[in-house]
PDB file of N, CA and C in Angstrom:
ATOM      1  N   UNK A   1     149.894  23.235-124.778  1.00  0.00           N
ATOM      2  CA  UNK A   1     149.816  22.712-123.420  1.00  0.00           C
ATOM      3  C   UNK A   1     148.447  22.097-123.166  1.00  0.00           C
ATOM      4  N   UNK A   2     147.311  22.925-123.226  1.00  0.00           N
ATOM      5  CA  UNK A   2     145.758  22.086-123.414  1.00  0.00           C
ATOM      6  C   UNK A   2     146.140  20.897-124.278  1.00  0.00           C
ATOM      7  N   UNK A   3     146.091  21.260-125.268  1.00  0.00           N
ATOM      8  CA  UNK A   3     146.201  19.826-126.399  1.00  0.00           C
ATOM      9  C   UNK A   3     146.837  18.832-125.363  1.00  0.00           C
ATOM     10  N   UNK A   4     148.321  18.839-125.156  1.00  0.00           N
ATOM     11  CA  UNK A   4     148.535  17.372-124.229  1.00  0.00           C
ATOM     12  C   UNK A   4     147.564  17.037-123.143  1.00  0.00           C
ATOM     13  N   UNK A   5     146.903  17.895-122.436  1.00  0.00           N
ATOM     14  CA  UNK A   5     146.095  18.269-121.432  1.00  0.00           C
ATOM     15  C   UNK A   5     145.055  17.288-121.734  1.00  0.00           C
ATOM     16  N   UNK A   6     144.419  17.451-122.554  1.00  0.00           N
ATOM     17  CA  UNK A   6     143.414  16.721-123.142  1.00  0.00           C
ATOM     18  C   UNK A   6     143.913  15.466-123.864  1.00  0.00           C
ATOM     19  N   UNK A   7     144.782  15.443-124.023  1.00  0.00           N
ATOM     20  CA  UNK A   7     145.389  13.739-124.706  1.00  0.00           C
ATOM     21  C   UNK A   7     145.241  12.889-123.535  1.00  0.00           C
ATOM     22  N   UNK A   8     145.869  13.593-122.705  1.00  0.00           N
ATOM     23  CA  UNK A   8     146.134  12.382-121.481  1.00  0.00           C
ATOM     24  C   UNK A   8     144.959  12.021-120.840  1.00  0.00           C
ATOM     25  N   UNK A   9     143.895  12.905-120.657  1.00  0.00           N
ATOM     26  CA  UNK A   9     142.789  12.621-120.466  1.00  0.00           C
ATOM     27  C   UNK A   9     141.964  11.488-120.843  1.00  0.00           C
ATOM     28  N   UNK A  10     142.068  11.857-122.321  1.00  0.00           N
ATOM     29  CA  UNK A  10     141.870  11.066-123.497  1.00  0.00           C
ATOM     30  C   UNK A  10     142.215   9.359-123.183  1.00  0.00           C
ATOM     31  N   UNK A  11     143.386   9.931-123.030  1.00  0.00           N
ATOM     32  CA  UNK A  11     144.572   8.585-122.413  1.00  0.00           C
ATOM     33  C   UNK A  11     143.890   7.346-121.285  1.00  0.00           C
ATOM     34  N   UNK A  12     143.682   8.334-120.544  1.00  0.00           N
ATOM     35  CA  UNK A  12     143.120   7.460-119.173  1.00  0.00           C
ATOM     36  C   UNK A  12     141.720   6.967-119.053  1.00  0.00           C
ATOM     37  N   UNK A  13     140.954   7.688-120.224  1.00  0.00           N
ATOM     38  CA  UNK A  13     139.618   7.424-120.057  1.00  0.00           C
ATOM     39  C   UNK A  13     139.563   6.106-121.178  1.00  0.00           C
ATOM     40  N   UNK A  14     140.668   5.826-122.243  1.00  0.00           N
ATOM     41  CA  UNK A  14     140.802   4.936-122.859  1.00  0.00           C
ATOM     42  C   UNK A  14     141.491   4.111-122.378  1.00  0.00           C
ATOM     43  N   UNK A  15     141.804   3.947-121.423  1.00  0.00           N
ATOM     44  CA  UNK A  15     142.343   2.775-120.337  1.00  0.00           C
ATOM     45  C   UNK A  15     141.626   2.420-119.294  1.00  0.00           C
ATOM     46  N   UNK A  16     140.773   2.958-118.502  1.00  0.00           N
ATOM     47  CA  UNK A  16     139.466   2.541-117.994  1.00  0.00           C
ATOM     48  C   UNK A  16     138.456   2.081-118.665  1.00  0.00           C
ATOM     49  N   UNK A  17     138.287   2.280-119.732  1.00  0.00           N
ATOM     50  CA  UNK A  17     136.783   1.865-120.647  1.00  0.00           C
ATOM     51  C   UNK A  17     137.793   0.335-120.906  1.00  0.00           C
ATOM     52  N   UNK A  18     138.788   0.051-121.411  1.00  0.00           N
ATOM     53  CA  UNK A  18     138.984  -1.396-121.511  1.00  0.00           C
ATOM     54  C   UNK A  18     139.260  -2.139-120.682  1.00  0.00           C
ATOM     55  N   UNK A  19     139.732  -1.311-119.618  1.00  0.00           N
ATOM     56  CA  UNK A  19     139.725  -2.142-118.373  1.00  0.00           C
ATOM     57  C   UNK A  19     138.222  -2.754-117.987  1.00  0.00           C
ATOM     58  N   UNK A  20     137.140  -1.781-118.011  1.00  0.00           N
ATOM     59  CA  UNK A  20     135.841  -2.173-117.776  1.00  0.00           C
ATOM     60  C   UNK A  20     135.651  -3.241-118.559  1.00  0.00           C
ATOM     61  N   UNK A  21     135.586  -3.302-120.249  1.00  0.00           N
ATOM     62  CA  UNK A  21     135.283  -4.225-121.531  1.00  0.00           C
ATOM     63  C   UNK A  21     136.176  -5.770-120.951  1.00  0.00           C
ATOM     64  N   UNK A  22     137.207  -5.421-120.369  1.00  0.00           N
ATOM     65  CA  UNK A  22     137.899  -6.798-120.270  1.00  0.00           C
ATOM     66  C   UNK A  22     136.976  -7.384-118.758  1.00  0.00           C
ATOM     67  N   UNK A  23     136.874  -6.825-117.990  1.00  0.00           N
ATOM     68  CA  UNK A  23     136.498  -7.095-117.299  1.00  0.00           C
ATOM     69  C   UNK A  23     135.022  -7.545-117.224  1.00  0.00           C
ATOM     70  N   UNK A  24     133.904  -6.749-117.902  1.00  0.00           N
ATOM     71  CA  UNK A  24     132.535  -7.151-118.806  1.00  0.00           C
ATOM     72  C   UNK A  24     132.878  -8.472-119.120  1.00  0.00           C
ATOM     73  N   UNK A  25     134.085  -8.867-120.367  1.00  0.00           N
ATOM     74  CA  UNK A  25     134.211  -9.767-121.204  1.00  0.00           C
ATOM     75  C   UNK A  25     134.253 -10.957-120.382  1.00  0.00           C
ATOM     76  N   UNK A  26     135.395 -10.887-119.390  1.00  0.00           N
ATOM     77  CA  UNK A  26     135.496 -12.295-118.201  1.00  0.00           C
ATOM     78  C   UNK A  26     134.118 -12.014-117.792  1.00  0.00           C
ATOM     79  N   UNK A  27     132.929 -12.169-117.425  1.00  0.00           N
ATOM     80  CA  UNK A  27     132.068 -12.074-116.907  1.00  0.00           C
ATOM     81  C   UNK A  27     131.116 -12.803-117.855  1.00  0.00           C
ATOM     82  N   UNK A  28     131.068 -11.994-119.122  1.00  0.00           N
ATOM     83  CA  UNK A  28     130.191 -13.109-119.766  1.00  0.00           C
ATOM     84  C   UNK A  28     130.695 -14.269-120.352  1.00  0.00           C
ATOM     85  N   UNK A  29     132.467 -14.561-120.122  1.00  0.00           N
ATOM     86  CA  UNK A  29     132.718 -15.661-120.105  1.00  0.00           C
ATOM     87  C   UNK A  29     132.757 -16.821-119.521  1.00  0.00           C
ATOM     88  N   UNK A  30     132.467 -16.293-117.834  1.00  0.00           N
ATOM     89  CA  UNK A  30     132.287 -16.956-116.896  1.00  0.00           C
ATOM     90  C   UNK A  30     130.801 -17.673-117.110  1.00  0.00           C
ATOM     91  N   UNK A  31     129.780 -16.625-117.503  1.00  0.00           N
ATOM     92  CA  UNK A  31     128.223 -16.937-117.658  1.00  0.00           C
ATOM     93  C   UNK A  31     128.008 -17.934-118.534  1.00  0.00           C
ATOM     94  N   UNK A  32     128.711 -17.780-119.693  1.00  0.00           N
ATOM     95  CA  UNK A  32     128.698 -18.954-120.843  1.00  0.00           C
ATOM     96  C   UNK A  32     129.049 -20.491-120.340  1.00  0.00           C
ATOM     97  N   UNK A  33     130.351 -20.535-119.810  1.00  0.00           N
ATOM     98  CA  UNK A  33     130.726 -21.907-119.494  1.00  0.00           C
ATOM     99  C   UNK A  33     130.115 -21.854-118.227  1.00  0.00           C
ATOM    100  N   UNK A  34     129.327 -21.676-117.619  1.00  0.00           N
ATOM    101  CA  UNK A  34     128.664 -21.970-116.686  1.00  0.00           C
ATOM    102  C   UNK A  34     127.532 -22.788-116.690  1.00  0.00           C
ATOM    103  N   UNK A  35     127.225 -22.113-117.814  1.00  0.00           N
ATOM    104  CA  UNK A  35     125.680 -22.730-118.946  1.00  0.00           C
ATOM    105  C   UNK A  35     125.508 -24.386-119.375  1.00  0.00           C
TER     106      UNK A  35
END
């Protein structure tokens, strides 16, 4: 029961961190062609 406990955790914190990275990424893509 922990074990899934901690997967999903796992889960969501690896779906926010790329949400952030994609979101980082449009940003310095915006900065580039701006240039």
């Amino acid at each position: 029961m922990k074990f899934i406990y901690t997967l999903e955790i796992s889960l969501k914190k690896n779906i926010n961190l790329e949400k952030y990275y994609k979101i980082k990424f449009r940003q310095k893509m915006k900065v580039m062609t701006r240039e």
